[in-house]
C-alpha atoms as a PDB file:
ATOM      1  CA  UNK A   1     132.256  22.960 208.745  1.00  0.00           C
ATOM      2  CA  UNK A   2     131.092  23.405 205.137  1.00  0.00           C
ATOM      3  CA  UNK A   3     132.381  22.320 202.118  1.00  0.00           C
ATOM      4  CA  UNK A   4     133.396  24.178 198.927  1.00  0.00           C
ATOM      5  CA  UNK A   5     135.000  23.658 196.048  1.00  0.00           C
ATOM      6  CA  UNK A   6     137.332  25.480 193.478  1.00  0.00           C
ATOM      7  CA  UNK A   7     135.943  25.536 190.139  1.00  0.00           C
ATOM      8  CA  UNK A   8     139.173  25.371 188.849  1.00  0.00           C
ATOM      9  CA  UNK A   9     139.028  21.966 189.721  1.00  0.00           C
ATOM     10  CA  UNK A  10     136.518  21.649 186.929  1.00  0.00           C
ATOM     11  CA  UNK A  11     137.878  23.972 184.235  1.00  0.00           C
ATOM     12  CA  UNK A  12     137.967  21.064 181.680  1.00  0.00           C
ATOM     13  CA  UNK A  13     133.820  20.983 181.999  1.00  0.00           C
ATOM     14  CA  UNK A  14     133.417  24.830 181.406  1.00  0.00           C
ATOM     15  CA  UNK A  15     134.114  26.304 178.468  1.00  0.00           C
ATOM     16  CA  UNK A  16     130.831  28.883 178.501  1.00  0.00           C
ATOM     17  CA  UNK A  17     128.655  31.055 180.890  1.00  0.00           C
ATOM     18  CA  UNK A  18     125.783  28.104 180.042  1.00  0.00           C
ATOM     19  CA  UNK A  19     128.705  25.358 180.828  1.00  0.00           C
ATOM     20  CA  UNK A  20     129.366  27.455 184.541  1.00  0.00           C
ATOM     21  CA  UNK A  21     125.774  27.769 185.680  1.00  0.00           C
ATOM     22  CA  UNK A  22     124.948  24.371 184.694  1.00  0.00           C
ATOM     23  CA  UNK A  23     127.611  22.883 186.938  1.00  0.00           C
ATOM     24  CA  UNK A  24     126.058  24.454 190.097  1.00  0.00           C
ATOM     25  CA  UNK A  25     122.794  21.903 190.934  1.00  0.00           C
ATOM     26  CA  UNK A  26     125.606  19.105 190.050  1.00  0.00           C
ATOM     27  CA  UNK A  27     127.860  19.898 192.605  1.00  0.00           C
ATOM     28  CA  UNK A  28     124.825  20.913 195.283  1.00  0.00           C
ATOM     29  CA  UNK A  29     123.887  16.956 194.489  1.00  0.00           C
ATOM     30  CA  UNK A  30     127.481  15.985 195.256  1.00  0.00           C
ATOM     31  CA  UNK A  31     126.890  17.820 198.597  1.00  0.00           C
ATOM     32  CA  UNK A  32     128.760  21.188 198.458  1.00  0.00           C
ATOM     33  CA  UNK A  33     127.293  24.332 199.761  1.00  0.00           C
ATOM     34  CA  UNK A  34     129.589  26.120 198.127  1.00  0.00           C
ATOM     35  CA  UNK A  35     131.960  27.225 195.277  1.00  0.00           C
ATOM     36  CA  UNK A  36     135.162  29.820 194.694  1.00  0.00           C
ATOM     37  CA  UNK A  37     135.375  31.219 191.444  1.00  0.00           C
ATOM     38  CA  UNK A  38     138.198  30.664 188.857  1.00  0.00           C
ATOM     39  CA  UNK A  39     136.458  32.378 186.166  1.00  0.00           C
ATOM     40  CA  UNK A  40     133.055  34.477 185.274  1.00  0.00           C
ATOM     41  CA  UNK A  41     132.986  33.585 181.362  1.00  0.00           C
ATOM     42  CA  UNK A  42     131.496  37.220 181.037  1.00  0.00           C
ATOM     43  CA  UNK A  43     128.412  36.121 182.895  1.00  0.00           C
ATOM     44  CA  UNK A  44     126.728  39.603 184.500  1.00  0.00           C
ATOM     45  CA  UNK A  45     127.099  39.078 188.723  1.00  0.00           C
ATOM     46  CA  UNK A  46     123.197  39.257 188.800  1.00  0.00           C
ATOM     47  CA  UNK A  47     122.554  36.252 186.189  1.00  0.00           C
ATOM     48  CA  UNK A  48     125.582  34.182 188.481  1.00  0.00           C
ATOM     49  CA  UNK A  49     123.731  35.453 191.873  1.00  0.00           C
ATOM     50  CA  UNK A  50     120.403  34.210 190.570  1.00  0.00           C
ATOM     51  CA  UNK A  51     121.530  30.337 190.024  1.00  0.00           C
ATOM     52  CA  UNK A  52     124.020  29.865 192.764  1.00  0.00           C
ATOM     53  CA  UNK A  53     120.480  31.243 194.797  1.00  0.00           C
ATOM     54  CA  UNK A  54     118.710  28.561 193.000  1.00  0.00           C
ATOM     55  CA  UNK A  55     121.111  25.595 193.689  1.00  0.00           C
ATOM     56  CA  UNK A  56     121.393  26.632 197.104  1.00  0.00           C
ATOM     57  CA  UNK A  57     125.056  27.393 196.896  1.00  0.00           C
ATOM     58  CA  UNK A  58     127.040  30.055 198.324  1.00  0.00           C
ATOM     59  CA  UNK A  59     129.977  32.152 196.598  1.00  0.00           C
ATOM     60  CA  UNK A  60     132.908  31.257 199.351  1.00  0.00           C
ATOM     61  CA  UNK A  61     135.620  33.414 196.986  1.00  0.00           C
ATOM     62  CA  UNK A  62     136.969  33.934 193.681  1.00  0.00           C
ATOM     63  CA  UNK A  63     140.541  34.094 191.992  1.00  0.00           C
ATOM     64  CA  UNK A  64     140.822  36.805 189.697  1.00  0.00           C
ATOM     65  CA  UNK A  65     143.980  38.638 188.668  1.00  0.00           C
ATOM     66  CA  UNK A  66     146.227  41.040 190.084  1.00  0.00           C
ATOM     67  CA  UNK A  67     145.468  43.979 187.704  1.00  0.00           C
ATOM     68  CA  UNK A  68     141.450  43.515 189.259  1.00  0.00           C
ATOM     69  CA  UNK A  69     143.157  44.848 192.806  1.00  0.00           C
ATOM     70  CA  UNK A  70     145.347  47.917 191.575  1.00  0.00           C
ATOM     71  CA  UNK A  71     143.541  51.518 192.476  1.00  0.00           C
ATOM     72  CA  UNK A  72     141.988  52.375 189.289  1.00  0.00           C
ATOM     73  CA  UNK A  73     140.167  48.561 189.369  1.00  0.00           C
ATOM     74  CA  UNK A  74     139.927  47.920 192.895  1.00  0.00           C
ATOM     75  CA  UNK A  75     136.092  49.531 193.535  1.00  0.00           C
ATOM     76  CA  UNK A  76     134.565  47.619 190.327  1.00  0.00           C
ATOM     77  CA  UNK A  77     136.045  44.793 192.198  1.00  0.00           C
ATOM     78  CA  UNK A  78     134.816  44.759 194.823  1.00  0.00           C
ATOM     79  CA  UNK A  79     130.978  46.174 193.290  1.00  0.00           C
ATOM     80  CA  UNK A  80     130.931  42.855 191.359  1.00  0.00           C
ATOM     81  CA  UNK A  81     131.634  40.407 193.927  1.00  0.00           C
ATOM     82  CA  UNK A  82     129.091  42.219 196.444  1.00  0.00           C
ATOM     83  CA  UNK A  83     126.387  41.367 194.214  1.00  0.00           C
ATOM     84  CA  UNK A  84     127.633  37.912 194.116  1.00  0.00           C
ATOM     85  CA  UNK A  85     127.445  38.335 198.115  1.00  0.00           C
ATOM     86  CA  UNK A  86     131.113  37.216 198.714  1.00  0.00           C
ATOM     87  CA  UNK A  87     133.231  38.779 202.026  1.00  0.00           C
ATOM     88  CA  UNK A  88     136.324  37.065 200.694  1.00  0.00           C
ATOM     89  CA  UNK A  89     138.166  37.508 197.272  1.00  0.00           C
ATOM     90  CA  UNK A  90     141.569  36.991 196.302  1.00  0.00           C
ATOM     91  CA  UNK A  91     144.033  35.707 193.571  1.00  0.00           C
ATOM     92  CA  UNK A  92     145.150  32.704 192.651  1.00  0.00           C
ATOM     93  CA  UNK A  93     149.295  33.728 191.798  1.00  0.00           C
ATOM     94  CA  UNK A  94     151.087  37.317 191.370  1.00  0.00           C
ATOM     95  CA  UNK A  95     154.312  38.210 190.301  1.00  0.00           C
ATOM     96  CA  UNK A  96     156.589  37.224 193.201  1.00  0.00           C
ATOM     97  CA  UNK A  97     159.697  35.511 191.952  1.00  0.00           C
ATOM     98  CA  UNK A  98     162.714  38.683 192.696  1.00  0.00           C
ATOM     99  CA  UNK A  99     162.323  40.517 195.002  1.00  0.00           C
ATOM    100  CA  UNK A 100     161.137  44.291 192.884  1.00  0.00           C
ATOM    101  CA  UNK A 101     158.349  42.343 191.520  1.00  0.00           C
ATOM    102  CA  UNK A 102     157.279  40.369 195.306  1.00  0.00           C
ATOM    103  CA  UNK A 103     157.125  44.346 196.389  1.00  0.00           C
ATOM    104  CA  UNK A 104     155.465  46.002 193.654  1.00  0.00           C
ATOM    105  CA  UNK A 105     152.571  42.690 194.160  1.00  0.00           C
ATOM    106  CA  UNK A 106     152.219  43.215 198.077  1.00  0.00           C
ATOM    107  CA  UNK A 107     152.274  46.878 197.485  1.00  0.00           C
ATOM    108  CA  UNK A 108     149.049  46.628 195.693  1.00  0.00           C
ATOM    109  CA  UNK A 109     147.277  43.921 197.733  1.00  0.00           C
ATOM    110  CA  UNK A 110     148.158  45.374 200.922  1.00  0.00           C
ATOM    111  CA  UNK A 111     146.384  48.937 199.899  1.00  0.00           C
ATOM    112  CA  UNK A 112     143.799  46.457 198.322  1.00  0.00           C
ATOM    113  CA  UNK A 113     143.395  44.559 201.573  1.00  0.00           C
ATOM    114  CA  UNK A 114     143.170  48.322 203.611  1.00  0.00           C
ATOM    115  CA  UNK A 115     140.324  49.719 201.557  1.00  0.00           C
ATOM    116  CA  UNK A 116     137.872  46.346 201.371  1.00  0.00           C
ATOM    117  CA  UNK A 117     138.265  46.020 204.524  1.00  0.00           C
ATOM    118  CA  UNK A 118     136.505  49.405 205.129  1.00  0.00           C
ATOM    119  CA  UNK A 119     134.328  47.612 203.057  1.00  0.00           C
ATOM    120  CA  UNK A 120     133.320  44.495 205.064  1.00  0.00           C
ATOM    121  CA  UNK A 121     135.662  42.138 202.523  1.00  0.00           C
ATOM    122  CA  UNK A 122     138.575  40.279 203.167  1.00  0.00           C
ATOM    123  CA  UNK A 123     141.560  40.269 200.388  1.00  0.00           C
ATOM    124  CA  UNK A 124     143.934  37.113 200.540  1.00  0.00           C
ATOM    125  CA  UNK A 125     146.642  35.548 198.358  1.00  0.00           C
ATOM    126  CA  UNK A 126     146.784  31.693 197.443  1.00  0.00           C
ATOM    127  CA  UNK A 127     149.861  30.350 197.462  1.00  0.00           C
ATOM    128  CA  UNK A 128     151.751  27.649 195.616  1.00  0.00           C
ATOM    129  CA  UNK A 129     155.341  26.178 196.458  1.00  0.00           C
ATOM    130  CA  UNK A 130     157.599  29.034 194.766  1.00  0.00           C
ATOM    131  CA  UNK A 131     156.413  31.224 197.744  1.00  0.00           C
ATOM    132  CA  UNK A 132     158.506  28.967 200.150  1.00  0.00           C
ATOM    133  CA  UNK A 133     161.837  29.502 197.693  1.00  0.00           C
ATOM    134  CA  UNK A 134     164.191  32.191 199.375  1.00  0.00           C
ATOM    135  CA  UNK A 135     165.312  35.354 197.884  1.00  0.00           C
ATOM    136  CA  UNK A 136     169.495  35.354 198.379  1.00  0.00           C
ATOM    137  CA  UNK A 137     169.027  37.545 201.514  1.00  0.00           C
ATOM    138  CA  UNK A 138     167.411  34.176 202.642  1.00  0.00           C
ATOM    139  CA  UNK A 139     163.508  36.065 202.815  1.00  0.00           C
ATOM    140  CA  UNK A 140     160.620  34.162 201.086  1.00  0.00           C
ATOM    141  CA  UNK A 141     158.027  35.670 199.042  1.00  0.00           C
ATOM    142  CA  UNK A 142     155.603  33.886 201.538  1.00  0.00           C
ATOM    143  CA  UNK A 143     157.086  36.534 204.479  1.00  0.00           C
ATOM    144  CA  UNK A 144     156.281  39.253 202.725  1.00  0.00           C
ATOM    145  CA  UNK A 145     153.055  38.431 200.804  1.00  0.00           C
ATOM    146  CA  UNK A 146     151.450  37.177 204.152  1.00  0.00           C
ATOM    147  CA  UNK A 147     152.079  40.736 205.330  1.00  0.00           C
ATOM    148  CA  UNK A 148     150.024  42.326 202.486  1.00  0.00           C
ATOM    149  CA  UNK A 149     147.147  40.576 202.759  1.00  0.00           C
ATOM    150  CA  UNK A 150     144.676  37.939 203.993  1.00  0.00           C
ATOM    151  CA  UNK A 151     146.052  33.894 202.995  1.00  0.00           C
ATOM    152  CA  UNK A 152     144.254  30.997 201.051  1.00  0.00           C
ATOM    153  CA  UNK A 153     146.628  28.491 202.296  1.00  0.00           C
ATOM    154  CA  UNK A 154     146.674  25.524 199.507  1.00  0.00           C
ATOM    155  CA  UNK A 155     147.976  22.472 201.944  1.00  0.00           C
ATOM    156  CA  UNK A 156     149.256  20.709 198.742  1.00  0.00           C
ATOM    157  CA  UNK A 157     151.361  22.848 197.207  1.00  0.00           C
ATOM    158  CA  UNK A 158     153.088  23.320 201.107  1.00  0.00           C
ATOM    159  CA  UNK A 159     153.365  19.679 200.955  1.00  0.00           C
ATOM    160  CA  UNK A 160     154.935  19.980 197.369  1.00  0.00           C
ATOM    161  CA  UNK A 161     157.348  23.074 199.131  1.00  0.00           C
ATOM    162  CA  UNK A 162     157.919  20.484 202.036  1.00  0.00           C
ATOM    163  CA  UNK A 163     156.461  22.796 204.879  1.00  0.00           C
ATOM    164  CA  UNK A 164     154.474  21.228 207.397  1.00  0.00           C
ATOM    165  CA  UNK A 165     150.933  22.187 206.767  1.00  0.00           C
ATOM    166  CA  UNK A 166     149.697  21.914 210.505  1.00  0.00           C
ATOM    167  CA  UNK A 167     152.458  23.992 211.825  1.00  0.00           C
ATOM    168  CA  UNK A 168     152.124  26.528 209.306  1.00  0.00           C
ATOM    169  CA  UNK A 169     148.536  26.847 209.262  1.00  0.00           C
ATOM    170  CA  UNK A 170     148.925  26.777 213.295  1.00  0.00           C
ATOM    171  CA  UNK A 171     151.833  29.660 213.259  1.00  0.00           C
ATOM    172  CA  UNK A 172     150.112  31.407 210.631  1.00  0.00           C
ATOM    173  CA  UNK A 173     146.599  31.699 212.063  1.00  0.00           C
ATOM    174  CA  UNK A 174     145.292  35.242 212.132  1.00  0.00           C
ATOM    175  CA  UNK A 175     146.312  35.535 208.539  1.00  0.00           C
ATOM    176  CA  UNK A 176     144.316  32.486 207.397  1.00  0.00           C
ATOM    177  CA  UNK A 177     140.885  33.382 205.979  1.00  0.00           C
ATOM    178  CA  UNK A 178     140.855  30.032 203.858  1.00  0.00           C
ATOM    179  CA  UNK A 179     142.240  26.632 203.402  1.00  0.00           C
ATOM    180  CA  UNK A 180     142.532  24.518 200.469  1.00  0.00           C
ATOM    181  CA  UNK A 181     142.485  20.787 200.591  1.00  0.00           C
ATOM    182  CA  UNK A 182     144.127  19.223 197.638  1.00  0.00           C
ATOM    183  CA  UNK A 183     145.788  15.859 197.582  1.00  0.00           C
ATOM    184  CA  UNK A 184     148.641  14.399 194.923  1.00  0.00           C
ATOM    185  CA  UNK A 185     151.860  12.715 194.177  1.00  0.00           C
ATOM    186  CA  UNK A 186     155.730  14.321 194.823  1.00  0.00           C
ATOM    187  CA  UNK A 187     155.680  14.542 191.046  1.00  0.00           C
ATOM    188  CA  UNK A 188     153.239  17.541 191.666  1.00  0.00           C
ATOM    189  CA  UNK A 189     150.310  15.367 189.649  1.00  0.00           C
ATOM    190  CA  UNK A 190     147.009  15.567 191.539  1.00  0.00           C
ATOM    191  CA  UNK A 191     145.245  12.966 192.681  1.00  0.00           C
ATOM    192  CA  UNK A 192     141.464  12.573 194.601  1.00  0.00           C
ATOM    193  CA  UNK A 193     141.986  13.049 197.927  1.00  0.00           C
ATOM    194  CA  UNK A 194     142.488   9.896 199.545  1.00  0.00           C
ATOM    195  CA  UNK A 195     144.232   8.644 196.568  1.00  0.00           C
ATOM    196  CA  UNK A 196     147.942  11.143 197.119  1.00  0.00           C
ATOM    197  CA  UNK A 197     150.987  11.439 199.666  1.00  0.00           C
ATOM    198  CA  UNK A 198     149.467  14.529 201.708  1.00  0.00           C
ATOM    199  CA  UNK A 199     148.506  14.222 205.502  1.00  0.00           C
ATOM    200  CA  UNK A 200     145.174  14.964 205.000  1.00  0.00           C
ATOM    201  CA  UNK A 201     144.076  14.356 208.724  1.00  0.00           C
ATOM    202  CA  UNK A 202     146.787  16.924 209.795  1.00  0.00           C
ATOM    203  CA  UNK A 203     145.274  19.767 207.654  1.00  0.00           C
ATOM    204  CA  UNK A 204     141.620  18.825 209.079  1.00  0.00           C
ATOM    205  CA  UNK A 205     143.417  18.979 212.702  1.00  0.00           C
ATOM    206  CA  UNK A 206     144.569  22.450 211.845  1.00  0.00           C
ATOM    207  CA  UNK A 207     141.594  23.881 209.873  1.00  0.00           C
ATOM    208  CA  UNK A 208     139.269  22.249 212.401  1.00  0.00           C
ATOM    209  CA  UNK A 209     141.858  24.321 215.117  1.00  0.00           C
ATOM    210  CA  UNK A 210     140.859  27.283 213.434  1.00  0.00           C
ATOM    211  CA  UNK A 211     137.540  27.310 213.486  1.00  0.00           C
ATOM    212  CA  UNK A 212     137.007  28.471 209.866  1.00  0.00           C
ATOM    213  CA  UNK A 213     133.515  27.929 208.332  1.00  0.00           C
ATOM    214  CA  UNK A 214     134.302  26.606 205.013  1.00  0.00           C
ATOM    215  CA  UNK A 215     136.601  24.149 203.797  1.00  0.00           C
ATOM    216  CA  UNK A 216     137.429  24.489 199.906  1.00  0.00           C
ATOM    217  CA  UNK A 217     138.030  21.393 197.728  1.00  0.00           C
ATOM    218  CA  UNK A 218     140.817  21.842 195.280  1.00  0.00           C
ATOM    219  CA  UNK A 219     141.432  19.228 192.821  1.00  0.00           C
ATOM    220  CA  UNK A 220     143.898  19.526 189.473  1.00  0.00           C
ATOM    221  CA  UNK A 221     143.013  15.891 188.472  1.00  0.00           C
ATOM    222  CA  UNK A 222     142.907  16.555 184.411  1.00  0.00           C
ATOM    223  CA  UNK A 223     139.846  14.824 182.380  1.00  0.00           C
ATOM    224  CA  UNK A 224     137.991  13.565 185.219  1.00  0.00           C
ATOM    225  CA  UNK A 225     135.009  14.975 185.030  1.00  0.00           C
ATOM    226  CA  UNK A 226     133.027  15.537 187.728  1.00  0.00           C
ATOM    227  CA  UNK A 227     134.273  12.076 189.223  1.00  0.00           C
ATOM    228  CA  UNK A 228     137.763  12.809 191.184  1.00  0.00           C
ATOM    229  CA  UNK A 229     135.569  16.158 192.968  1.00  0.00           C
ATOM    230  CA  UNK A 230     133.091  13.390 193.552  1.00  0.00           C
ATOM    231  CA  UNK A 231     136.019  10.939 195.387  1.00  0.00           C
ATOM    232  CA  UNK A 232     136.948  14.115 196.996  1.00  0.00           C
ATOM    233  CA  UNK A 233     133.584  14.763 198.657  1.00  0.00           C
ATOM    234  CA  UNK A 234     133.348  11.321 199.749  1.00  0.00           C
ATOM    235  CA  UNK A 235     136.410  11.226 201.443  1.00  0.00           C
ATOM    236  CA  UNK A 236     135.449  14.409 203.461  1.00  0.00           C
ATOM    237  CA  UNK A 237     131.920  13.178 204.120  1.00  0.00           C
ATOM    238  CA  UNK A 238     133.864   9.926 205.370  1.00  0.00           C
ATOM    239  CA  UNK A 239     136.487  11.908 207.538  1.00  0.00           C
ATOM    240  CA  UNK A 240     135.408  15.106 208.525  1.00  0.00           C
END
Protein backbone atom coordinates (compact mmCIF):
# COMPACT_ATOMS: atom_id res chain seq x y z
CA UNK A 1 0.00 0.00 0.00
CA UNK A 2 1.06 3.58 -0.78
CA UNK A 3 0.65 6.56 0.92
CA UNK A 4 -0.89 9.92 -0.09
CA UNK A 5 -1.86 12.81 1.26
CA UNK A 6 -4.59 15.60 0.89
CA UNK A 7 -3.16 18.88 0.33
CA UNK A 8 -5.83 20.28 2.07
CA UNK A 9 -4.15 19.16 4.95
CA UNK A 10 -1.60 21.82 4.16
CA UNK A 11 -3.71 24.72 2.89
CA UNK A 12 -2.24 27.06 5.60
CA UNK A 13 1.42 26.57 3.68
CA UNK A 14 0.00 27.43 0.14
CA UNK A 15 -1.10 30.49 -0.69
CA UNK A 16 0.56 30.51 -4.52
CA UNK A 17 1.28 28.20 -7.57
CA UNK A 18 5.26 28.72 -6.31
CA UNK A 19 3.93 27.85 -2.54
CA UNK A 20 2.10 24.33 -4.24
CA UNK A 21 5.03 23.08 -6.27
CA UNK A 22 7.43 23.78 -3.64
CA UNK A 23 5.64 21.54 -1.16
CA UNK A 24 6.04 18.44 -3.42
CA UNK A 25 10.06 17.29 -2.77
CA UNK A 26 8.97 18.08 1.06
CA UNK A 27 6.43 15.69 1.32
CA UNK A 28 8.43 12.97 -1.13
CA UNK A 29 11.18 13.44 1.93
CA UNK A 30 8.43 12.74 4.46
CA UNK A 31 7.85 9.52 2.42
CA UNK A 32 4.63 9.98 0.36
CA UNK A 33 4.34 8.85 -3.16
CA UNK A 34 1.59 10.70 -3.57
CA UNK A 35 -0.81 13.72 -3.28
CA UNK A 36 -4.81 14.62 -4.01
CA UNK A 37 -5.44 17.97 -4.99
CA UNK A 38 -7.47 20.62 -3.05
CA UNK A 39 -6.57 23.35 -5.26
CA UNK A 40 -4.51 24.26 -8.68
CA UNK A 41 -3.75 28.09 -7.76
CA UNK A 42 -4.14 28.62 -11.64
CA UNK A 43 -1.04 26.56 -12.23
CA UNK A 44 -1.31 25.15 -16.16
CA UNK A 45 -1.69 20.92 -15.71
CA UNK A 46 1.65 20.70 -17.73
CA UNK A 47 3.82 23.06 -15.28
CA UNK A 48 1.98 20.74 -12.12
CA UNK A 49 2.77 17.38 -14.27
CA UNK A 50 6.37 18.46 -14.71
CA UNK A 51 7.25 18.76 -10.74
CA UNK A 52 5.09 16.10 -9.27
CA UNK A 53 7.41 14.03 -12.25
CA UNK A 54 10.35 15.56 -10.66
CA UNK A 55 9.60 14.75 -6.94
CA UNK A 56 8.62 11.43 -7.87
CA UNK A 57 5.06 11.84 -6.79
CA UNK A 58 1.96 10.69 -8.25
CA UNK A 59 -1.49 12.68 -8.61
CA UNK A 60 -3.84 9.99 -6.56
CA UNK A 61 -7.07 12.61 -7.05
CA UNK A 62 -8.27 16.00 -6.72
CA UNK A 63 -11.37 17.84 -5.09
CA UNK A 64 -12.74 20.33 -7.23
CA UNK A 65 -16.31 21.62 -7.29
CA UNK A 66 -19.51 20.47 -8.40
CA UNK A 67 -20.07 23.02 -11.23
CA UNK A 68 -16.43 21.28 -12.81
CA UNK A 69 -18.80 17.91 -13.32
CA UNK A 70 -22.09 19.45 -14.92
CA UNK A 71 -22.27 18.74 -18.99
CA UNK A 72 -21.09 21.91 -20.33
CA UNK A 73 -17.69 21.49 -17.85
CA UNK A 74 -17.42 17.92 -17.56
CA UNK A 75 -14.86 17.24 -20.83
CA UNK A 76 -12.39 20.24 -19.74
CA UNK A 77 -12.49 18.23 -16.63
CA UNK A 78 -11.57 15.56 -17.31
CA UNK A 79 -8.76 17.04 -20.31
CA UNK A 80 -7.02 18.72 -17.33
CA UNK A 81 -6.66 16.01 -14.96
CA UNK A 82 -5.46 13.53 -17.87
CA UNK A 83 -2.52 15.58 -18.31
CA UNK A 84 -1.98 15.48 -14.68
CA UNK A 85 -2.29 11.52 -15.32
CA UNK A 86 -5.03 10.99 -12.62
CA UNK A 87 -7.86 7.88 -13.13
CA UNK A 88 -9.67 9.21 -10.09
CA UNK A 89 -11.26 12.73 -9.45
CA UNK A 90 -13.94 13.79 -7.34
CA UNK A 91 -15.31 16.52 -4.91
CA UNK A 92 -14.81 17.26 -1.70
CA UNK A 93 -18.88 18.35 -0.59
CA UNK A 94 -22.12 19.11 -2.87
CA UNK A 95 -25.30 20.37 -2.07
CA UNK A 96 -27.03 17.50 -0.25
CA UNK A 97 -28.87 18.74 2.78
CA UNK A 98 -33.07 18.35 1.40
CA UNK A 99 -33.75 16.17 -0.50
CA UNK A 100 -34.35 18.51 -4.28
CA UNK A 101 -30.88 19.62 -3.84
CA UNK A 102 -29.27 15.66 -2.78
CA UNK A 103 -31.09 14.86 -6.40
CA UNK A 104 -30.22 17.64 -8.52
CA UNK A 105 -26.15 16.78 -7.01
CA UNK A 106 -26.36 12.90 -7.82
CA UNK A 107 -28.10 13.76 -10.98
CA UNK A 108 -25.02 15.40 -12.21
CA UNK A 109 -22.33 13.10 -10.77
CA UNK A 110 -24.01 10.06 -11.77
CA UNK A 111 -24.07 11.27 -15.70
CA UNK A 112 -20.51 12.56 -14.68
CA UNK A 113 -19.49 9.16 -13.35
CA UNK A 114 -21.21 7.39 -16.86
CA UNK A 115 -19.23 9.43 -19.34
CA UNK A 116 -15.47 9.27 -17.54
CA UNK A 117 -15.88 6.12 -17.21
CA UNK A 118 -15.97 5.69 -21.05
CA UNK A 119 -13.07 7.54 -20.41
CA UNK A 120 -10.85 5.27 -18.24
CA UNK A 121 -11.62 7.73 -14.95
CA UNK A 122 -13.34 7.07 -11.96
CA UNK A 123 -15.77 9.96 -10.40
CA UNK A 124 -16.37 9.67 -6.51
CA UNK A 125 -17.86 11.84 -3.75
CA UNK A 126 -16.10 12.48 -0.25
CA UNK A 127 -18.17 12.49 2.39
CA UNK A 128 -18.43 14.20 5.75
CA UNK A 129 -20.95 13.40 8.71
CA UNK A 130 -24.16 15.39 7.35
CA UNK A 131 -24.36 12.53 4.73
CA UNK A 132 -25.30 10.05 7.60
CA UNK A 133 -28.31 12.67 8.82
CA UNK A 134 -31.77 11.29 7.51
CA UNK A 135 -34.14 13.05 5.33
CA UNK A 136 -37.85 12.72 7.30
CA UNK A 137 -38.69 9.74 5.01
CA UNK A 138 -35.76 8.30 7.15
CA UNK A 139 -33.24 8.11 3.62
CA UNK A 140 -29.68 9.58 4.00
CA UNK A 141 -27.97 11.62 1.53
CA UNK A 142 -25.17 8.91 1.83
CA UNK A 143 -27.93 6.23 0.08
CA UNK A 144 -28.39 8.14 -2.61
CA UNK A 145 -25.03 9.87 -3.34
CA UNK A 146 -23.26 6.38 -3.15
CA UNK A 147 -25.58 5.49 -6.03
CA UNK A 148 -24.32 8.36 -8.28
CA UNK A 149 -20.99 7.84 -8.12
CA UNK A 150 -17.66 6.32 -7.04
CA UNK A 151 -16.89 7.08 -2.78
CA UNK A 152 -13.80 8.73 -1.01
CA UNK A 153 -14.79 7.40 2.27
CA UNK A 154 -13.24 9.97 5.02
CA UNK A 155 -13.11 7.37 8.21
CA UNK A 156 -13.18 10.49 10.51
CA UNK A 157 -15.93 12.25 9.71
CA UNK A 158 -17.94 8.47 9.94
CA UNK A 159 -16.45 8.37 13.27
CA UNK A 160 -17.73 12.03 13.92
CA UNK A 161 -21.43 10.59 12.27
CA UNK A 162 -20.91 7.53 14.69
CA UNK A 163 -20.92 4.81 11.83
CA UNK A 164 -18.61 2.11 12.15
CA UNK A 165 -15.91 2.66 9.65
CA UNK A 166 -14.95 -1.13 9.14
CA UNK A 167 -18.45 -2.19 8.57
CA UNK A 168 -19.18 0.49 6.29
CA UNK A 169 -16.18 0.42 4.31
CA UNK A 170 -16.77 -3.59 4.37
CA UNK A 171 -20.68 -3.23 3.23
CA UNK A 172 -19.81 -0.55 0.99
CA UNK A 173 -16.96 -2.10 -1.00
CA UNK A 174 -17.49 -1.96 -4.74
CA UNK A 175 -18.28 1.68 -4.35
CA UNK A 176 -15.00 2.52 -2.57
CA UNK A 177 -12.31 3.86 -4.93
CA UNK A 178 -10.55 5.73 -1.90
CA UNK A 179 -10.13 5.99 1.76
CA UNK A 180 -9.19 8.77 3.89
CA UNK A 181 -7.39 8.38 7.14
CA UNK A 182 -7.89 11.27 9.43
CA UNK A 183 -7.76 11.15 13.18
CA UNK A 184 -9.39 13.81 15.94
CA UNK A 185 -11.37 14.56 18.98
CA UNK A 186 -15.57 14.19 19.38
CA UNK A 187 -15.37 17.96 19.33
CA UNK A 188 -14.69 17.47 15.51
CA UNK A 189 -10.95 19.20 16.12
CA UNK A 190 -8.27 17.20 14.29
CA UNK A 191 -5.57 15.80 15.68
CA UNK A 192 -2.20 13.71 14.14
CA UNK A 193 -3.11 10.45 13.82
CA UNK A 194 -2.18 8.63 16.76
CA UNK A 195 -2.91 11.57 18.82
CA UNK A 196 -7.39 11.35 18.37
CA UNK A 197 -10.38 8.96 19.44
CA UNK A 198 -10.65 7.09 15.91
CA UNK A 199 -9.92 3.25 15.55
CA UNK A 200 -7.31 3.67 13.34
CA UNK A 201 -6.32 -0.13 13.18
CA UNK A 202 -9.99 -0.90 12.17
CA UNK A 203 -9.85 1.38 9.05
CA UNK A 204 -6.30 -0.26 8.07
CA UNK A 205 -8.20 -3.79 8.63
CA UNK A 206 -10.79 -2.63 6.17
CA UNK A 207 -8.72 -0.68 3.58
CA UNK A 208 -6.08 -3.42 3.80
CA UNK A 209 -9.52 -5.87 3.09
CA UNK A 210 -9.93 -4.02 0.08
CA UNK A 211 -7.03 -4.20 -1.52
CA UNK A 212 -6.86 -0.53 -2.63
CA UNK A 213 -3.42 0.82 -3.75
CA UNK A 214 -3.26 4.07 -2.06
CA UNK A 215 -4.03 5.19 1.25
CA UNK A 216 -4.65 9.13 1.51
CA UNK A 217 -3.57 11.10 4.62
CA UNK A 218 -6.06 13.68 5.66
CA UNK A 219 -5.19 15.97 8.36
CA UNK A 220 -7.26 19.42 9.42
CA UNK A 221 -4.70 20.12 12.24
CA UNK A 222 -4.64 24.21 11.79
CA UNK A 223 -0.99 25.99 11.94
CA UNK A 224 1.04 22.99 12.04
CA UNK A 225 3.01 23.16 9.39
CA UNK A 226 4.29 20.44 7.83
CA UNK A 227 4.73 18.74 11.40
CA UNK A 228 1.18 16.98 12.33
CA UNK A 229 1.40 15.36 8.26
CA UNK A 230 4.85 14.48 9.49
CA UNK A 231 3.30 12.59 12.95
CA UNK A 232 0.87 11.25 10.53
CA UNK A 233 3.41 9.51 8.29
CA UNK A 234 5.17 8.16 11.15
CA UNK A 235 2.40 6.59 12.61
CA UNK A 236 1.60 4.77 9.27
CA UNK A 237 5.24 3.88 8.64
CA UNK A 238 4.98 2.48 12.37
CA UNK A 239 1.59 0.57 11.78
CA UNK A 240 0.96 -0.23 8.41
Amino acid sequence: MKFSVQLYSLRDMIESGDDLLALFPKLKALGFDGVEFAGYYDLPAHVIRAALDAAGLAATGCHVPLEHYTPENLQATLDFHKQLGLTTIGLGWAPHTDPEDCAETCAILSQAYAEAQKQGITVYYHNHATEFMPFDDGTLPMDMLKQACALEVDTYWLHIAEVDAEQFLTENAARVCHVHIKDGGEDTSSAALGEGDCDLHAVLRATKALGLEWLILEDETRHQGLDSVAKGMAWLKANV
